[in-house]
C-alpha atoms as a PDB file:
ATOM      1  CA  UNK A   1      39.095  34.185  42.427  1.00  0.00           C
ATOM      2  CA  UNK A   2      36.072  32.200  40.958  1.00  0.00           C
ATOM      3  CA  UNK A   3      36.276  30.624  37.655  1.00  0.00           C
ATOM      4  CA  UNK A   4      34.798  28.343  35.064  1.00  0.00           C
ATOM      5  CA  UNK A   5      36.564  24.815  34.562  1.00  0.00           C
ATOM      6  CA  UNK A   6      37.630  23.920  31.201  1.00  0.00           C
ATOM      7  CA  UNK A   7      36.216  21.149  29.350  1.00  0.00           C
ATOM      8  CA  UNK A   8      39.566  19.369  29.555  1.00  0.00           C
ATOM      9  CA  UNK A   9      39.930  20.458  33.186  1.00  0.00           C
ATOM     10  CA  UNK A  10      36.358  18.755  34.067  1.00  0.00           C
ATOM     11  CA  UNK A  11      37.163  15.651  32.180  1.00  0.00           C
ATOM     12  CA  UNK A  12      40.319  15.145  34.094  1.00  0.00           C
ATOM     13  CA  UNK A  13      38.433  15.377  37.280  1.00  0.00           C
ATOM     14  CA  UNK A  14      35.530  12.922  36.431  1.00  0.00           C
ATOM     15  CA  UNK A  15      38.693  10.628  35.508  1.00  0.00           C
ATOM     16  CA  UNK A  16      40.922  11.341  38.779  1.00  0.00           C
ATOM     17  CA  UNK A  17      38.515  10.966  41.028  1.00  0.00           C
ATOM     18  CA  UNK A  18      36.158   8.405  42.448  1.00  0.00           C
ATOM     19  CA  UNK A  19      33.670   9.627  44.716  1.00  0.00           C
ATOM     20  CA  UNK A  20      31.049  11.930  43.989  1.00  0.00           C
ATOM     21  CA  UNK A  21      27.539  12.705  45.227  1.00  0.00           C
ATOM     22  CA  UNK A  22      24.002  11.759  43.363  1.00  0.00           C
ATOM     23  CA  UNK A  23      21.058  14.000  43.534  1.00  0.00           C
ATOM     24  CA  UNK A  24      17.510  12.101  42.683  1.00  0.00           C
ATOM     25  CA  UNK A  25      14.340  14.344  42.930  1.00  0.00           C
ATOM     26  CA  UNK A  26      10.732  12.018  43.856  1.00  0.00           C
ATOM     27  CA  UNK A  27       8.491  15.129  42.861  1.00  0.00           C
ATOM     28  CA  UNK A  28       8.218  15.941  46.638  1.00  0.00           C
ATOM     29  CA  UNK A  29      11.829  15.741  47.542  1.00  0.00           C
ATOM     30  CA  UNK A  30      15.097  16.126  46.464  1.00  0.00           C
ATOM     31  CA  UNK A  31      17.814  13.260  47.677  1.00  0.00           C
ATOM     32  CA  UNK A  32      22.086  13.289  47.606  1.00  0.00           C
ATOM     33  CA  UNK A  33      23.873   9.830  48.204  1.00  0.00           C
ATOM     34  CA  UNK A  34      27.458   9.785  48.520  1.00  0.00           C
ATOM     35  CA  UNK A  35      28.665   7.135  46.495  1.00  0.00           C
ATOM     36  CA  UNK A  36      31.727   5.702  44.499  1.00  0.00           C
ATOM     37  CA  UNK A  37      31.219   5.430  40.693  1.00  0.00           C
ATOM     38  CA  UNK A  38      33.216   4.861  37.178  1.00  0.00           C
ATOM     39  CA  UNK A  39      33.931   7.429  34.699  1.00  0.00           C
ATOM     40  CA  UNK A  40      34.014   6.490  30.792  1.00  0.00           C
ATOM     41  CA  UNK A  41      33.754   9.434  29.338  1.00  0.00           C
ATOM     42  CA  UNK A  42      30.057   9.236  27.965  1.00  0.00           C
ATOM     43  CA  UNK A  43      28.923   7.534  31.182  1.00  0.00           C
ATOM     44  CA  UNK A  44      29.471   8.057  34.940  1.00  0.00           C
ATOM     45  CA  UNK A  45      28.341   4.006  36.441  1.00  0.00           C
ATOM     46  CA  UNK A  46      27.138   2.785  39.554  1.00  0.00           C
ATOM     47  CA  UNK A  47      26.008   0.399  41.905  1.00  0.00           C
ATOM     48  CA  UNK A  48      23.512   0.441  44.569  1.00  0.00           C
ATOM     49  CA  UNK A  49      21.139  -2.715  46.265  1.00  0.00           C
ATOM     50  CA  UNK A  50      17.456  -2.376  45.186  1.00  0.00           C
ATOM     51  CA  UNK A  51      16.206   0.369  47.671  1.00  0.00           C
ATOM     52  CA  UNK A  52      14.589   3.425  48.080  1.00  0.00           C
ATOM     53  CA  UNK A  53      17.516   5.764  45.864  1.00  0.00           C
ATOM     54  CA  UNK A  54      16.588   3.427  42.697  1.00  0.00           C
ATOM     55  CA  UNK A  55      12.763   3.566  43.062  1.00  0.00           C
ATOM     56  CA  UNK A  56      13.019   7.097  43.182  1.00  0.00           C
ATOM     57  CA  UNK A  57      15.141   7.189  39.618  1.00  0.00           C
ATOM     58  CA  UNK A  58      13.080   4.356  37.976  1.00  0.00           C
ATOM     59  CA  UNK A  59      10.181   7.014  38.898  1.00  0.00           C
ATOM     60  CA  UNK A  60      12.033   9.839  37.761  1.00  0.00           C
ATOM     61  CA  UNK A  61      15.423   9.324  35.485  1.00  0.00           C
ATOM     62  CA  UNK A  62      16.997  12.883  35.813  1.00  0.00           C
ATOM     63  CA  UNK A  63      19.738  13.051  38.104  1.00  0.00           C
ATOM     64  CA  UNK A  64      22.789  14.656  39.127  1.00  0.00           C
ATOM     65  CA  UNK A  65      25.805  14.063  39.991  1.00  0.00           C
ATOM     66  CA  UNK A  66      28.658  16.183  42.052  1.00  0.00           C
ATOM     67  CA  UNK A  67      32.438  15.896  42.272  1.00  0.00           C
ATOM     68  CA  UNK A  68      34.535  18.018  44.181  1.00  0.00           C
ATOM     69  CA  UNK A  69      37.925  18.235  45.274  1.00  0.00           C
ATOM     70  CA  UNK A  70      37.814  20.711  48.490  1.00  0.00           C
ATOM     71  CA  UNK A  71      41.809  22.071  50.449  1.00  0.00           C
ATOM     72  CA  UNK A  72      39.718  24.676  52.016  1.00  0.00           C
ATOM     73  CA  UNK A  73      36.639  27.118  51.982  1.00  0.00           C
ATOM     74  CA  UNK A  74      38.625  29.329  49.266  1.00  0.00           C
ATOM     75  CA  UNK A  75      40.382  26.546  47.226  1.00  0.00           C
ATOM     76  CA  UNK A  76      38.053  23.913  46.163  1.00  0.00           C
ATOM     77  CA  UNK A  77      37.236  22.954  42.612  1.00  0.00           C
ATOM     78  CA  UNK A  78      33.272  21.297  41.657  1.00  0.00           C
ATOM     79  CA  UNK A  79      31.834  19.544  38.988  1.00  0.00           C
ATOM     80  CA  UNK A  80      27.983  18.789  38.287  1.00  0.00           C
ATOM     81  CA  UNK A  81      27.079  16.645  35.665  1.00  0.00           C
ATOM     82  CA  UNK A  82      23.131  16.538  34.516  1.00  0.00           C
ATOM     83  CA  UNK A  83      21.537  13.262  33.009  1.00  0.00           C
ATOM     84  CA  UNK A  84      19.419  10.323  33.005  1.00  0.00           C
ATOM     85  CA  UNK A  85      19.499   7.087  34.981  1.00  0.00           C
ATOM     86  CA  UNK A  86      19.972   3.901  32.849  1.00  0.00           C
ATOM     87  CA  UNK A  87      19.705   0.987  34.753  1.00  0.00           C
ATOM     88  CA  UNK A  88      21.883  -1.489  33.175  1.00  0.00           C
ATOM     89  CA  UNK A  89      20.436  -5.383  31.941  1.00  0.00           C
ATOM     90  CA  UNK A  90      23.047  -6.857  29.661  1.00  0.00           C
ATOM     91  CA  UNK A  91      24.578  -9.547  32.258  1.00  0.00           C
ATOM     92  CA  UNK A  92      28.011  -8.977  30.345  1.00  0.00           C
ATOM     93  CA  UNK A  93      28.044  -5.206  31.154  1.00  0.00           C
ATOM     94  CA  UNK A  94      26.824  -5.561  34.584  1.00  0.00           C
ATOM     95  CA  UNK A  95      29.880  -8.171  34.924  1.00  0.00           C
ATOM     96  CA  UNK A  96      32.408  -6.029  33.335  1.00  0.00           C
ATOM     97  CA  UNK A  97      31.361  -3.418  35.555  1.00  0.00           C
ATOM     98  CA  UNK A  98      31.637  -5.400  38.564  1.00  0.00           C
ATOM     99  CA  UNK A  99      34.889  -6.403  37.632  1.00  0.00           C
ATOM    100  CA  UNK A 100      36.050  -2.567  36.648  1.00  0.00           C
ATOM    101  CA  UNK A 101      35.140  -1.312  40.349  1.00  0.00           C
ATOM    102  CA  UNK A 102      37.039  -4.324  41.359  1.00  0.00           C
ATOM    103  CA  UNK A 103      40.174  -3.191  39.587  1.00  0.00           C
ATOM    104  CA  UNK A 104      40.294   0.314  41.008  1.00  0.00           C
ATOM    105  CA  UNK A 105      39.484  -1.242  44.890  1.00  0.00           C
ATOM    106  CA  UNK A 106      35.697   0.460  44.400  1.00  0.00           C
ATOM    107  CA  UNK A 107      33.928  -2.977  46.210  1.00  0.00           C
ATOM    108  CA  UNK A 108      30.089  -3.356  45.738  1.00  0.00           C
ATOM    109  CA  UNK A 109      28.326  -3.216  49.262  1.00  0.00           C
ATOM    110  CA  UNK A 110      26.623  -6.724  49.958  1.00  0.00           C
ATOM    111  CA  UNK A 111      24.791  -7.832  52.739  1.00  0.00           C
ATOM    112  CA  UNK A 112      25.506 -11.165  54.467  1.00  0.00           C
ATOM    113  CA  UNK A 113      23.215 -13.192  52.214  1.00  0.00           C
ATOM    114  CA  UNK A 114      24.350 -11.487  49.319  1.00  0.00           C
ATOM    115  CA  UNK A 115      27.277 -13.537  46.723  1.00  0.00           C
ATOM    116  CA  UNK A 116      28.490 -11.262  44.267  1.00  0.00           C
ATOM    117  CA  UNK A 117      29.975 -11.616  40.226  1.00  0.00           C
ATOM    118  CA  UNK A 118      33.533 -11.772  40.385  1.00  0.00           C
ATOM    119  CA  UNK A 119      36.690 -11.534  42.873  1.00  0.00           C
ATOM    120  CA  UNK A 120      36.190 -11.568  46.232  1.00  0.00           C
ATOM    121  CA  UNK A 121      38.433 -10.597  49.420  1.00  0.00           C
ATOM    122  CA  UNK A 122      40.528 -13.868  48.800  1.00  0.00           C
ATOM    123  CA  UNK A 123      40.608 -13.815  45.359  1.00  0.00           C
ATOM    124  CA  UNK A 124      38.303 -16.493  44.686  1.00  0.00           C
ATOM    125  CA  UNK A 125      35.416 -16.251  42.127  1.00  0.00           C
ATOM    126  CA  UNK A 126      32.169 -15.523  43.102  1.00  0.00           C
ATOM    127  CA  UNK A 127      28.271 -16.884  42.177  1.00  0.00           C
ATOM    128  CA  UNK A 128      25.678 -14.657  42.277  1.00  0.00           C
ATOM    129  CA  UNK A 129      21.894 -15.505  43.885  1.00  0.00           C
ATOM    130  CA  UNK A 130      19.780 -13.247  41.501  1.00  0.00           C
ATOM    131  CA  UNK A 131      17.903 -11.959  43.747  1.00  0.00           C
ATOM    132  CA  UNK A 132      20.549 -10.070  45.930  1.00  0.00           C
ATOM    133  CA  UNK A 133      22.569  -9.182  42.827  1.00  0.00           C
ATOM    134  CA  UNK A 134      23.275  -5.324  43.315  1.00  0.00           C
ATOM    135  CA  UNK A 135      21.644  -2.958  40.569  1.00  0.00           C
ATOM    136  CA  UNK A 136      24.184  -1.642  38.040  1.00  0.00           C
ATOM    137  CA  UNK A 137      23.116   1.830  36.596  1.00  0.00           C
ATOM    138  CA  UNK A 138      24.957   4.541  34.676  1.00  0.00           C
ATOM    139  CA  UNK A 139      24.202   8.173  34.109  1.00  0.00           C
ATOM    140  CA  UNK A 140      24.174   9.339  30.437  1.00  0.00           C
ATOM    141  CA  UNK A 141      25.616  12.540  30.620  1.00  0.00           C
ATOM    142  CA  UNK A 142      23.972  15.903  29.178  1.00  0.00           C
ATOM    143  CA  UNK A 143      25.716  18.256  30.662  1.00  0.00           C
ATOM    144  CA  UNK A 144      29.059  19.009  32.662  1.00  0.00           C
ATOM    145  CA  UNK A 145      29.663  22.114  34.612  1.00  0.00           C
ATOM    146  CA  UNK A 146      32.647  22.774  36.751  1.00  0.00           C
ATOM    147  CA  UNK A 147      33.805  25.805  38.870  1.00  0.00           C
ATOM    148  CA  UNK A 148      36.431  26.431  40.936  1.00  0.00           C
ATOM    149  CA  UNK A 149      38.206  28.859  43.454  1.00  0.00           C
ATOM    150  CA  UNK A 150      41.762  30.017  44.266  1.00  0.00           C
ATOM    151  CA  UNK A 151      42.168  32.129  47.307  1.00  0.00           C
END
């Protein structure tokens, strides 16, 4: 059987989970990144170094974003979530979010040159070179969809 999620049911799986999948569109093309992200409850956030994903939603702000939970090919349950990219500026949110992906063991990719806000593998605080610090975004949500199927 195929069914429509309620809206508690989709809230508790943007909350239990902590992987999903972004779609970003470039006019041309349409992109999915798997990727780890917070949920809020008004806004799903992210991290990501400065790349070719976040040109493509500075260009172009509407995204998706897909959670699933999959035990087989007829018992799966989906969410997709429609919205805009925010990139976020305020140093004290982009620290608090650091810190928040920190808590639930979500760690920010860095490369070897990059020093990141916060805790790091030791437990030792962190400085951040500005120019390597990862770009914090978050998706303000429109919409929410889910579906599932029990088999």
């Amino acid at each position: 059987m195929i069914g429509k999620l309620t809206n508690q049911q989709i809230e508790e799986i943007l909350e239990d989970n902590v992987w999903g999948h972004l779609g970003c569109n470039d006019g041309l093309n349409t992109y999915v990144y798997p990727l780890n992200y917070l949920y809020d409850g008004k806004y799903i956030t992210c991290h990501s170094q400065e790349g070719f994903k976040v040109q493509v939603m500075r260009k172009n702000n509407r995204v998706c974003f897909q959670v699933d939970e999959m035990k087989n090919h007829r018992n799966w349950i989906s969410v997709m979530v429609l919205g805009e990219y925010q990139e976020v500026h305020d140093e004290q949110e982009c620290d608090s979010a650091v810190k928040a992906f920190a808590d639930r063991r979500l760690f920010l990719k860095k490369s070897e040159s990059t020093l990141l806000p916060g805790i790091n593998e030791q437990g030792a605080n962190m400085q951040v070179k500005n120019e390597s610090r990862p770009v914090i975004y978050r998706i303000l949500i429109d919409e929410k969809k889910g579906r599932y199927e029990n088999g």
